[in-house]
C-alpha atoms as a PDB file:
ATOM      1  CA  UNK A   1       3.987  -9.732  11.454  1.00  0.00           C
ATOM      2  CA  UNK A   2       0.872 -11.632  13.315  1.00  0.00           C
ATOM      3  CA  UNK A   3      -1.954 -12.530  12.290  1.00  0.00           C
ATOM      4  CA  UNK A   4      -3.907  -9.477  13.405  1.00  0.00           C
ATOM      5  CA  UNK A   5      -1.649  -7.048  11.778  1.00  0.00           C
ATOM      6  CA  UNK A   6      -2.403  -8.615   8.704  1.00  0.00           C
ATOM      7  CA  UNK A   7      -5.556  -9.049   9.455  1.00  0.00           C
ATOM      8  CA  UNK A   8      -5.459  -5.083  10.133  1.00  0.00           C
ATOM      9  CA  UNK A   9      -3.853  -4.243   6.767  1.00  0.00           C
ATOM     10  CA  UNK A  10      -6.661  -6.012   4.615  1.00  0.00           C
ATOM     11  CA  UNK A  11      -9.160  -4.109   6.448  1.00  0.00           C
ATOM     12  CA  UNK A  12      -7.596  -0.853   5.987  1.00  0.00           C
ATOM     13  CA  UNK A  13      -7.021  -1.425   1.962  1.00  0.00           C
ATOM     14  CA  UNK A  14     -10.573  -2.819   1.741  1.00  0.00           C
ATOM     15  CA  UNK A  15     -12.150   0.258   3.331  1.00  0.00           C
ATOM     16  CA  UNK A  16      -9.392   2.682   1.203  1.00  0.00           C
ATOM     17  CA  UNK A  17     -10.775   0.386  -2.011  1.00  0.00           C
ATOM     18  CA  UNK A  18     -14.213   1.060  -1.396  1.00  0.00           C
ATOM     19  CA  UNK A  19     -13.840   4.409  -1.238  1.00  0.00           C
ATOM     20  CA  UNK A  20     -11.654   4.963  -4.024  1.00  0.00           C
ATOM     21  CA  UNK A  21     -14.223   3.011  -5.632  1.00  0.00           C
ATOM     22  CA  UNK A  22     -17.061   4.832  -4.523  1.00  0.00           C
ATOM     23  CA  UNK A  23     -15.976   8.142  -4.698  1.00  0.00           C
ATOM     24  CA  UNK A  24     -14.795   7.686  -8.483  1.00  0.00           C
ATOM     25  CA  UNK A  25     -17.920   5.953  -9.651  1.00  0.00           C
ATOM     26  CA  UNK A  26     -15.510   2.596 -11.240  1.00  0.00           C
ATOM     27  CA  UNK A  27     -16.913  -0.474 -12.035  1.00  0.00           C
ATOM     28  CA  UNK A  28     -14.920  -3.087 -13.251  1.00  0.00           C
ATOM     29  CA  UNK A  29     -14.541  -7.128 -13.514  1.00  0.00           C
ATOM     30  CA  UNK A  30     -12.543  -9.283 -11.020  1.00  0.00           C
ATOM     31  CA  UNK A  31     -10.152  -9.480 -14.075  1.00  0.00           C
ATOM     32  CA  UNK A  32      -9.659  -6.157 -15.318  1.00  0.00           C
ATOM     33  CA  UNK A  33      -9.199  -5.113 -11.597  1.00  0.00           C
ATOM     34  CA  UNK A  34      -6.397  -7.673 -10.917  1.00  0.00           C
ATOM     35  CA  UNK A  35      -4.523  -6.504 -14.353  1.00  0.00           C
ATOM     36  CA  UNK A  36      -4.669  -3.222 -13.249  1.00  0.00           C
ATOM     37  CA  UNK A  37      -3.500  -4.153  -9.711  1.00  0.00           C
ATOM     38  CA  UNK A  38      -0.709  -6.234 -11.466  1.00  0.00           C
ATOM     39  CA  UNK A  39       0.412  -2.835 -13.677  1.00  0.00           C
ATOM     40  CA  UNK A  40       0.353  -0.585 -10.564  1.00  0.00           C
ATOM     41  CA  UNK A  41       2.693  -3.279  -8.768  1.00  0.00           C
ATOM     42  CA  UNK A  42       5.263  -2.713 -11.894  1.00  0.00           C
ATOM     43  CA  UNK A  43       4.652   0.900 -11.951  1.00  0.00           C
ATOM     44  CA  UNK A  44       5.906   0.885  -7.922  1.00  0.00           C
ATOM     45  CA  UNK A  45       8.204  -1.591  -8.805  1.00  0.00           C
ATOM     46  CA  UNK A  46       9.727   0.935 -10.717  1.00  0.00           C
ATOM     47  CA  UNK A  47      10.182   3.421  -8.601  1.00  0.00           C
ATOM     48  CA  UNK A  48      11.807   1.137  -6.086  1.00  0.00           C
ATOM     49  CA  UNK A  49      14.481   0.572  -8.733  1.00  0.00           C
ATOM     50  CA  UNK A  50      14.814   4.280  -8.953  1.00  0.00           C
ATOM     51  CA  UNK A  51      15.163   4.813  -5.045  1.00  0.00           C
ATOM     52  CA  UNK A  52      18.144   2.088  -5.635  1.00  0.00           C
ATOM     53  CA  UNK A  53      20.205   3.665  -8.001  1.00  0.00           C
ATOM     54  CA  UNK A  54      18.942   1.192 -11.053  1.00  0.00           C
ATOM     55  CA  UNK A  55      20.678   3.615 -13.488  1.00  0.00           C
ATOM     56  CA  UNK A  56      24.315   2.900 -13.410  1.00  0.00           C
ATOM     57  CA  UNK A  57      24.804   5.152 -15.827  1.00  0.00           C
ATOM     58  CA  UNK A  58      24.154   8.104 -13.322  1.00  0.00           C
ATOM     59  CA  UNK A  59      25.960   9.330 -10.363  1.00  0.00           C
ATOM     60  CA  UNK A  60      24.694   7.198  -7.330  1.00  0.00           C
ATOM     61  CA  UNK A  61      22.771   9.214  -4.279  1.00  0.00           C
ATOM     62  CA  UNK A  62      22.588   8.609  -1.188  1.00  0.00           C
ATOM     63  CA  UNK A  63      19.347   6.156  -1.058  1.00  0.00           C
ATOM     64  CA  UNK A  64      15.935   7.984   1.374  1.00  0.00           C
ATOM     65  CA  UNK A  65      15.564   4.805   3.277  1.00  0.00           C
ATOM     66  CA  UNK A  66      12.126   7.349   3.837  1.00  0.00           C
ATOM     67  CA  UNK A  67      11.303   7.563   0.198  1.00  0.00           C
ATOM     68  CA  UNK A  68      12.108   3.350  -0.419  1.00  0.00           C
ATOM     69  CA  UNK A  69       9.937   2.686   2.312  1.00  0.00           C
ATOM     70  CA  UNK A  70       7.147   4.629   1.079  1.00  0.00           C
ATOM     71  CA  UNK A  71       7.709   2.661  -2.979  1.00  0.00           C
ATOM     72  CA  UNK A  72       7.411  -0.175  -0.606  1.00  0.00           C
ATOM     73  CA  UNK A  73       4.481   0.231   0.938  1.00  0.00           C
ATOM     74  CA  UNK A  74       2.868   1.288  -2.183  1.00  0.00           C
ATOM     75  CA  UNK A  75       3.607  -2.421  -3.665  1.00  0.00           C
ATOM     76  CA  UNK A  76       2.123  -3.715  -0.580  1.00  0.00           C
ATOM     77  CA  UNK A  77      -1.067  -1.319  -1.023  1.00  0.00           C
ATOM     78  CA  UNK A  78      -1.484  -2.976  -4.270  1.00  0.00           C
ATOM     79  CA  UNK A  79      -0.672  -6.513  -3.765  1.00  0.00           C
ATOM     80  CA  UNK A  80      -3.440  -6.239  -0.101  1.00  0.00           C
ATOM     81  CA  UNK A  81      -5.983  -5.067  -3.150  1.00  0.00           C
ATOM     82  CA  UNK A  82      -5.259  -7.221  -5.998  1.00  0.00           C
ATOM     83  CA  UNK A  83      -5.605 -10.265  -2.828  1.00  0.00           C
ATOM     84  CA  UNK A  84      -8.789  -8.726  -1.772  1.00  0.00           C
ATOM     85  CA  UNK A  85     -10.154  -8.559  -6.060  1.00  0.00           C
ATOM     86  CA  UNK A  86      -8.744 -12.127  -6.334  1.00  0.00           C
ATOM     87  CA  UNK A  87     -11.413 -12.859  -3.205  1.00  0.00           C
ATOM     88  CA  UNK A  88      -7.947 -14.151  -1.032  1.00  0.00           C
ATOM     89  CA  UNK A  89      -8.194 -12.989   2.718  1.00  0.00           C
ATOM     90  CA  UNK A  90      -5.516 -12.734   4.977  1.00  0.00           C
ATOM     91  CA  UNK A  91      -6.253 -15.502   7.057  1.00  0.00           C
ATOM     92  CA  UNK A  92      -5.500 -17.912   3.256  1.00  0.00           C
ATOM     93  CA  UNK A  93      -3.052 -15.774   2.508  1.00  0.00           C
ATOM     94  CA  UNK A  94      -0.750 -16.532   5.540  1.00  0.00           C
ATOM     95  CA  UNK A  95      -1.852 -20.082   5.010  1.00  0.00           C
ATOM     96  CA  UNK A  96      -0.811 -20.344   1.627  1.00  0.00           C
ATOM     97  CA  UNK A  97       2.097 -18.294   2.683  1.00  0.00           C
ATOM     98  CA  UNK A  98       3.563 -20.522   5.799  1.00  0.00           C
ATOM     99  CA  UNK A  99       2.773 -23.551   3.001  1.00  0.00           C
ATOM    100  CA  UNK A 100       4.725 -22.117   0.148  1.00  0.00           C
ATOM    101  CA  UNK A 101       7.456 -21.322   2.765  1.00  0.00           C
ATOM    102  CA  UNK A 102       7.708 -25.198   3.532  1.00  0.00           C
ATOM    103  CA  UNK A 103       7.648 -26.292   0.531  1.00  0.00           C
ATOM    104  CA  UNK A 104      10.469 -23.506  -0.711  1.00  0.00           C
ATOM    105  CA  UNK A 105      13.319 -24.895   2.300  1.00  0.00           C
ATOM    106  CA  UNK A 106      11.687 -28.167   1.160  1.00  0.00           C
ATOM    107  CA  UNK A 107      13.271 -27.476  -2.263  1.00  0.00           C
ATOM    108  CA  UNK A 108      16.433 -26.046  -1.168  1.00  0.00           C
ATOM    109  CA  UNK A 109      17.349 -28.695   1.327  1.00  0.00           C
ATOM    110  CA  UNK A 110      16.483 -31.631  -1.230  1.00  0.00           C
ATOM    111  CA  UNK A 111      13.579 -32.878   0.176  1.00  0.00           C
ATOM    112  CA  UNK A 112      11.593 -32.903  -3.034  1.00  0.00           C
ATOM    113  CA  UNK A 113      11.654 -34.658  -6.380  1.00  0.00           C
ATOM    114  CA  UNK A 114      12.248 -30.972  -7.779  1.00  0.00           C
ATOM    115  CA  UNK A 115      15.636 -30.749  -9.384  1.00  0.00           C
ATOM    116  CA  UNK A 116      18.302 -27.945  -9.363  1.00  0.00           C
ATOM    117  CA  UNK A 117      16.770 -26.266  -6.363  1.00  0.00           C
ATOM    118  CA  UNK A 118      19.639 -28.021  -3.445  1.00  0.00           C
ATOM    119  CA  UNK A 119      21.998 -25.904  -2.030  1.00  0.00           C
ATOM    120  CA  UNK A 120      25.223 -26.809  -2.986  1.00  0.00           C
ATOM    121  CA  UNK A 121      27.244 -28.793  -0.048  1.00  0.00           C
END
């Protein structure tokens, strides 16, 4: 994904947000608003499990790849809006992202003082 997709995404959830936000007169705090982005994650969360056949107690079905995309994209509706409550744009967000990334193969290769992260030889 470049730069200017994500930069397109965070513009598209900020205008959906606004209006949302507009249109059903809410008002809360940075806080309240990143809890309830956090629950609405879980919620889709959820439903991915469901599109997965979770239950292994029930018959397994044929997974939508249609419907899983669409739980998908709701987590990613979510997590764009709980970034933009959290005041994180997309340009920090892919810095912090390409950073974390580093320091993750970092970890795994054994390049850090963090232990039981090295893959096994």
């Amino acid at each position: 994904m470049s730069q200017d997709m994500l930069r397109d995404i965070f513009r598209l959830q900020a205008e959906f947000d606004q209006a949302v936000i507009e249109h059903r007169g809410l008002e809360f705090s940075p806080e309240v608003w990143i809890q309830k982005e956090v629950l609405a994650i879980i919620s889709e969360l959820s439903e991915i499990l469901d599109e997965v056949n979770f239950k292994w107690w029930k018959d397994p079905q044929e997974i939508n790849g249609e419907a899983l995309k669409g739980e998908i994209v709701d987590v990613l509706h979510f997590f764009v809006s709980m970034c933009l409550k959290a005041g994180i744009g997309p340009d920090e967000l892919y810095e912090a992202y390409v950073e974390k990334n580093r320091e993750n193969f970092a970890r795994q290769q054994g390049k850090t003082d963090r232990e039981g992260y090295a893959w096994k030889k």
